[in-house]
N, C-alpha and C. Protein backbone atom coordinates (compact mmCIF):
# COMPACT_ATOMS: atom_id res chain seq x y z
N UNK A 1 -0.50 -48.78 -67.72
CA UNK A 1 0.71 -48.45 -66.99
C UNK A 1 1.25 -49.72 -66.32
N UNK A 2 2.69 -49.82 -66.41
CA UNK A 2 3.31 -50.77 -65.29
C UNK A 2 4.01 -50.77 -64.56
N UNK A 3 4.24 -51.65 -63.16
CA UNK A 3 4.88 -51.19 -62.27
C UNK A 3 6.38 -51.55 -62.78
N UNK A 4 7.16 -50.56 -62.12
CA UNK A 4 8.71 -51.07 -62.48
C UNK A 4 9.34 -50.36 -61.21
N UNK A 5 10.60 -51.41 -61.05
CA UNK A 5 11.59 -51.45 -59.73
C UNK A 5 12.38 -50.71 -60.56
N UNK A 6 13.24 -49.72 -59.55
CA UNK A 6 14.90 -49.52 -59.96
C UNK A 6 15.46 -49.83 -58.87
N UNK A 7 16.82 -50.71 -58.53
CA UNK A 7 17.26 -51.01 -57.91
C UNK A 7 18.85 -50.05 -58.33
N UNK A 8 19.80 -48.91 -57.15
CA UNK A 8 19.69 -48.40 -57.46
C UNK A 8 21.66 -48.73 -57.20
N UNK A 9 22.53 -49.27 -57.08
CA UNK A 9 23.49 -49.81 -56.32
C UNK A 9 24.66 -48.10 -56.29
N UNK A 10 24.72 -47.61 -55.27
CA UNK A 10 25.71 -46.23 -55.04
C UNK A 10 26.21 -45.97 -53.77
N UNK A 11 27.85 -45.91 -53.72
CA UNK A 11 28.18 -44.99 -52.60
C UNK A 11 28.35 -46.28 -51.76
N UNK A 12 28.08 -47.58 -51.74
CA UNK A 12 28.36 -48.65 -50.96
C UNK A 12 26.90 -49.28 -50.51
N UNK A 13 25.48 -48.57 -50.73
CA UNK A 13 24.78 -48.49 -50.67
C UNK A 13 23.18 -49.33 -51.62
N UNK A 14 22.43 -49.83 -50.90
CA UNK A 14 21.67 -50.23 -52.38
C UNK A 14 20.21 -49.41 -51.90
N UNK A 15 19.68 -49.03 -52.80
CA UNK A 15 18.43 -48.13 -52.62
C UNK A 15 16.95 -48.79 -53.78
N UNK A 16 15.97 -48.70 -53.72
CA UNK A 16 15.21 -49.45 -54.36
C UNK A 16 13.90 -48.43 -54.07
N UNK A 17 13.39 -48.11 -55.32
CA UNK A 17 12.00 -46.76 -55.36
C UNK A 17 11.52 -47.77 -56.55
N UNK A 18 10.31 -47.72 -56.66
CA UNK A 18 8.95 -48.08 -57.62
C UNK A 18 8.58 -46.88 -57.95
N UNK A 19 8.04 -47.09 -59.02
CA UNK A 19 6.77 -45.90 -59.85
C UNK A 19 6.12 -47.15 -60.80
N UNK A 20 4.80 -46.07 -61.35
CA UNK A 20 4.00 -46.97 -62.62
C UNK A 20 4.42 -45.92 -63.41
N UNK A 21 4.81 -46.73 -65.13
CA UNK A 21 5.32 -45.67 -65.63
C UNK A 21 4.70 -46.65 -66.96
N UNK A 22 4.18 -45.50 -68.30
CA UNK A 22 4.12 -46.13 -68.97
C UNK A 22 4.73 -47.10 -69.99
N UNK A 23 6.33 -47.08 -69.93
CA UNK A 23 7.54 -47.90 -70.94
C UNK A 23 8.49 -47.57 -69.75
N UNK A 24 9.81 -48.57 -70.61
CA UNK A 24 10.71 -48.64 -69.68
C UNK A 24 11.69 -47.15 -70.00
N UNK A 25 11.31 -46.84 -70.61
CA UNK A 25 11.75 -45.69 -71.49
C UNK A 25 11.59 -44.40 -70.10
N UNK A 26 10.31 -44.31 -69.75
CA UNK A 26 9.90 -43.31 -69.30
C UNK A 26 10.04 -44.02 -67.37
N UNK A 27 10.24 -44.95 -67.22
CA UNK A 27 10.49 -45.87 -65.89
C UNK A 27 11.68 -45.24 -64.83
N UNK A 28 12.59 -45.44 -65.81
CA UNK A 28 13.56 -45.07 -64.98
C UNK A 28 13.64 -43.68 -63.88
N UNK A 29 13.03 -42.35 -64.86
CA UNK A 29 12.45 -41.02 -64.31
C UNK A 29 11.67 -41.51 -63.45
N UNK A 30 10.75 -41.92 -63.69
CA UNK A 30 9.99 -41.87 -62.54
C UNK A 30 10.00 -42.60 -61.37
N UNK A 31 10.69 -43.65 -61.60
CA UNK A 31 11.19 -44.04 -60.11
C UNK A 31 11.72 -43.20 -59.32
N UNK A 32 12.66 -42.42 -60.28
CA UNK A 32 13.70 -41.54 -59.10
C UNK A 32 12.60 -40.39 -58.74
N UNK A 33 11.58 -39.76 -59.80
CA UNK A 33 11.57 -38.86 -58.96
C UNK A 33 10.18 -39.26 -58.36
N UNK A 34 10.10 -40.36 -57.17
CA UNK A 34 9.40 -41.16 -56.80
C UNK A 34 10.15 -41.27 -55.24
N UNK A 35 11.13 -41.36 -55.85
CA UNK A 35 12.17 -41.99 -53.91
C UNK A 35 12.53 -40.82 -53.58
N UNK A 36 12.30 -41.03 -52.33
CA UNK A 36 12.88 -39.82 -51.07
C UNK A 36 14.53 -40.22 -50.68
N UNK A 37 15.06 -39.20 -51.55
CA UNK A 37 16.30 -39.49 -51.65
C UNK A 37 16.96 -38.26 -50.64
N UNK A 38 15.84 -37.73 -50.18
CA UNK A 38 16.97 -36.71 -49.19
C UNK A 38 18.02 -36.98 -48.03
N UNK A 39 17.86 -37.86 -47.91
CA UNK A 39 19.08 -38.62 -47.11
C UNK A 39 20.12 -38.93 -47.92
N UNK A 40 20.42 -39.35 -48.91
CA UNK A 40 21.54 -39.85 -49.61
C UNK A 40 22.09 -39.00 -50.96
N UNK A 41 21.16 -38.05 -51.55
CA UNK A 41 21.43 -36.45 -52.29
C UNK A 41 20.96 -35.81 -52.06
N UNK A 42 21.82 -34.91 -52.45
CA UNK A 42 21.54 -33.09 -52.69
C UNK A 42 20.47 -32.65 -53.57
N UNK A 43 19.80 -31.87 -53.54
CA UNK A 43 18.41 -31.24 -54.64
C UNK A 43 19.39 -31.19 -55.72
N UNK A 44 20.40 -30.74 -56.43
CA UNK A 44 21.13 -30.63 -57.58
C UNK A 44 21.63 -31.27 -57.98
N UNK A 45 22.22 -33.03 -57.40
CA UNK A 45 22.24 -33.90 -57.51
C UNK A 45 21.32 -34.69 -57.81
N UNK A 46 20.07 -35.05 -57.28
CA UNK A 46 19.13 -35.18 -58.00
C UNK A 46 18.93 -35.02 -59.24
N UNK A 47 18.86 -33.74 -59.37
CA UNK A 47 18.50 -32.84 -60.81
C UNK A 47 18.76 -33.79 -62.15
N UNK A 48 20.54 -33.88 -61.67
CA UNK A 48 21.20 -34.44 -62.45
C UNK A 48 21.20 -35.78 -62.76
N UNK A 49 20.66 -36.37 -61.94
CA UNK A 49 20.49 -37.81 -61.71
C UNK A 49 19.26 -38.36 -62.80
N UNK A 50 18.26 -37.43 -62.92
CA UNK A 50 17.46 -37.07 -63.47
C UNK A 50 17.36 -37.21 -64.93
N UNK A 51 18.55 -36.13 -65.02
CA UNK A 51 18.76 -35.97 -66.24
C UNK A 51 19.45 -37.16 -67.15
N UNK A 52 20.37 -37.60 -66.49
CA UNK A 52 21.04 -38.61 -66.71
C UNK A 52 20.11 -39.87 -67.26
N UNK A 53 19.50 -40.39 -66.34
CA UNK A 53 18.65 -41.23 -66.49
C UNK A 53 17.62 -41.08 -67.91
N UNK A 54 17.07 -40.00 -67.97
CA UNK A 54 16.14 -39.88 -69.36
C UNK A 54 16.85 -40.06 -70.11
N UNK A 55 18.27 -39.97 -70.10
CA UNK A 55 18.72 -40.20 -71.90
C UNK A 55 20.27 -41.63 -71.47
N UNK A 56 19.81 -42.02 -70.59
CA UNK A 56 20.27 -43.54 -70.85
C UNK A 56 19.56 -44.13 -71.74
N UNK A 57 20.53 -44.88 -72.50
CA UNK A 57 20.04 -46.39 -72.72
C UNK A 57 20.09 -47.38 -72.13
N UNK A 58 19.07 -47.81 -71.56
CA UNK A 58 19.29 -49.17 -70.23
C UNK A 58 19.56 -50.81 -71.20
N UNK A 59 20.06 -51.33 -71.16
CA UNK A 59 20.49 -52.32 -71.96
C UNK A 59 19.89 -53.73 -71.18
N UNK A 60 19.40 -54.90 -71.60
CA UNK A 60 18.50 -56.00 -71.57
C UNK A 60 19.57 -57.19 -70.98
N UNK A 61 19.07 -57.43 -70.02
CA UNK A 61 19.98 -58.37 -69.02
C UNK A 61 20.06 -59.76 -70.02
N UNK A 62 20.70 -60.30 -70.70
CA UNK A 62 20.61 -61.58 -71.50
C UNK A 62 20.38 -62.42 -70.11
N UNK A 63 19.25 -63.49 -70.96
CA UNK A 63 19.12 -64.44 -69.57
C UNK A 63 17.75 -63.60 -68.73
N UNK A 64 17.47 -63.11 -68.89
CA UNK A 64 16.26 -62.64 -67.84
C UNK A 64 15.14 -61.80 -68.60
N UNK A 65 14.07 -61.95 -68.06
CA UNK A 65 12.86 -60.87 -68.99
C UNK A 65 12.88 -59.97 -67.98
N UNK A 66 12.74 -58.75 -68.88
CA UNK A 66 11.85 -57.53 -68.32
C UNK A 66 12.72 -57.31 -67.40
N UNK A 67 14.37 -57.05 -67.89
CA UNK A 67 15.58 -56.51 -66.55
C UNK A 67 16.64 -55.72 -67.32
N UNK A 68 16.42 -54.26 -67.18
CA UNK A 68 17.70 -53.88 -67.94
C UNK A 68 18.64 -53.11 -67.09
N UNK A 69 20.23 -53.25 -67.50
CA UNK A 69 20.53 -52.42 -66.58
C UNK A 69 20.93 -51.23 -67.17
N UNK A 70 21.89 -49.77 -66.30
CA UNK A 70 22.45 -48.97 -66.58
C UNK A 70 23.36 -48.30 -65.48
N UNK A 71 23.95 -47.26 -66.26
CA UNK A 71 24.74 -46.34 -65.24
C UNK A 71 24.15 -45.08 -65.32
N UNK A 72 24.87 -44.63 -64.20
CA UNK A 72 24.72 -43.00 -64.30
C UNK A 72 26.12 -42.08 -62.95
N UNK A 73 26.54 -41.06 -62.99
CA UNK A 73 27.21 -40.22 -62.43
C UNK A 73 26.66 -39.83 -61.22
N UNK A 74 27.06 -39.83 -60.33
CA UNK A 74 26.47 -39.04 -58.84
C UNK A 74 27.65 -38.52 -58.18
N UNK A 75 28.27 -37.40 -58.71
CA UNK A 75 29.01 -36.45 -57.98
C UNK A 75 30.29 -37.30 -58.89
N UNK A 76 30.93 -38.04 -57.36
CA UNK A 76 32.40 -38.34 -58.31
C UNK A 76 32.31 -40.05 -58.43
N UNK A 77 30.75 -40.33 -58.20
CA UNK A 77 31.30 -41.99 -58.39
C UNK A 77 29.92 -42.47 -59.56
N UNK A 78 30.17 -43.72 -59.69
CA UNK A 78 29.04 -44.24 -60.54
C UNK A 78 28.03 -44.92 -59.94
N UNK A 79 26.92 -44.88 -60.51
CA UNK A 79 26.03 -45.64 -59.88
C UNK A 79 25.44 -46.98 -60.72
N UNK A 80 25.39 -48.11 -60.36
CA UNK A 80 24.93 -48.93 -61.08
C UNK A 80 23.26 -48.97 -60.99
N UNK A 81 22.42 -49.19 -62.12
CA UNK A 81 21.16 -49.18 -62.12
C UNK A 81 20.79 -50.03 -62.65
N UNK A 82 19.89 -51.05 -61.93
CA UNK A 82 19.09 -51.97 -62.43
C UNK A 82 17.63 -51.84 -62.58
N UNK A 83 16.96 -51.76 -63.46
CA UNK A 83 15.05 -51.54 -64.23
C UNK A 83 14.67 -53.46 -64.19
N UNK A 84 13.47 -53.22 -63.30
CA UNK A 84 12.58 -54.27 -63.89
C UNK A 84 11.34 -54.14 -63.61
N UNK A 85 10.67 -54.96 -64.40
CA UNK A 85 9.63 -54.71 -64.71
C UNK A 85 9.11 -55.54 -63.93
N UNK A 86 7.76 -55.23 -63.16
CA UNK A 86 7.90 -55.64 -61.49
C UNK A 86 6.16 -56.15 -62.06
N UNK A 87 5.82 -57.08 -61.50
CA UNK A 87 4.15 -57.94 -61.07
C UNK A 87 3.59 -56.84 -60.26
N UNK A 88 2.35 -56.27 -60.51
CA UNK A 88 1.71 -55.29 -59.10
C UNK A 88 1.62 -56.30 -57.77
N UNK A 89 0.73 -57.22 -58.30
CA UNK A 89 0.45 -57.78 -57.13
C UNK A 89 0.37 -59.84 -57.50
N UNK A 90 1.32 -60.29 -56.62
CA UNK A 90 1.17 -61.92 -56.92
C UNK A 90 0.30 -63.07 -56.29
């Protein structure tokens, strides 16, 4: 398993949750449903956030290893999402 950041940019806001996940594939989920997002969504928002995320394609930052980004929907705005693939410990 490896650790991976999502850095999470929404709403004017930047938010940042970890998980160990096994691919970057499966990373993105589990970050989110990793962060205590009850301050900044709704349980059904979430949901969706959720959903969203499993069937992105996060696309490979040219210029950088192990950084992809993406989007996703949160109500009426977008959220920018950045994945990387994070060192446990340096």
């Amino acid at each position: 398993m490896n650790l991976y950041t999502l850095v999470i940019d929404y709403d004017g806001g930047t938010y940042i949750c970890q998980a160990e996940a096994s691919s970057k594939v499966a990373a993105p989920v589990a970050c989110i449903e990793s962060w205590d997002s009850s301050s900044v969504l709704k349980k059904e928002t979430r949901s969706s956030l959720i959903e969203q995320v499993a069937s992105e394609e996060f696309t490979a930052i040219s210029g950088a290893s192990n950084v992809w980004c993406g989007c996703a929907n949160i109500g009426s705005g977008l959220a920018i999402l950045n994945l990387i693939q994070t060192v446990k410990n340096v």
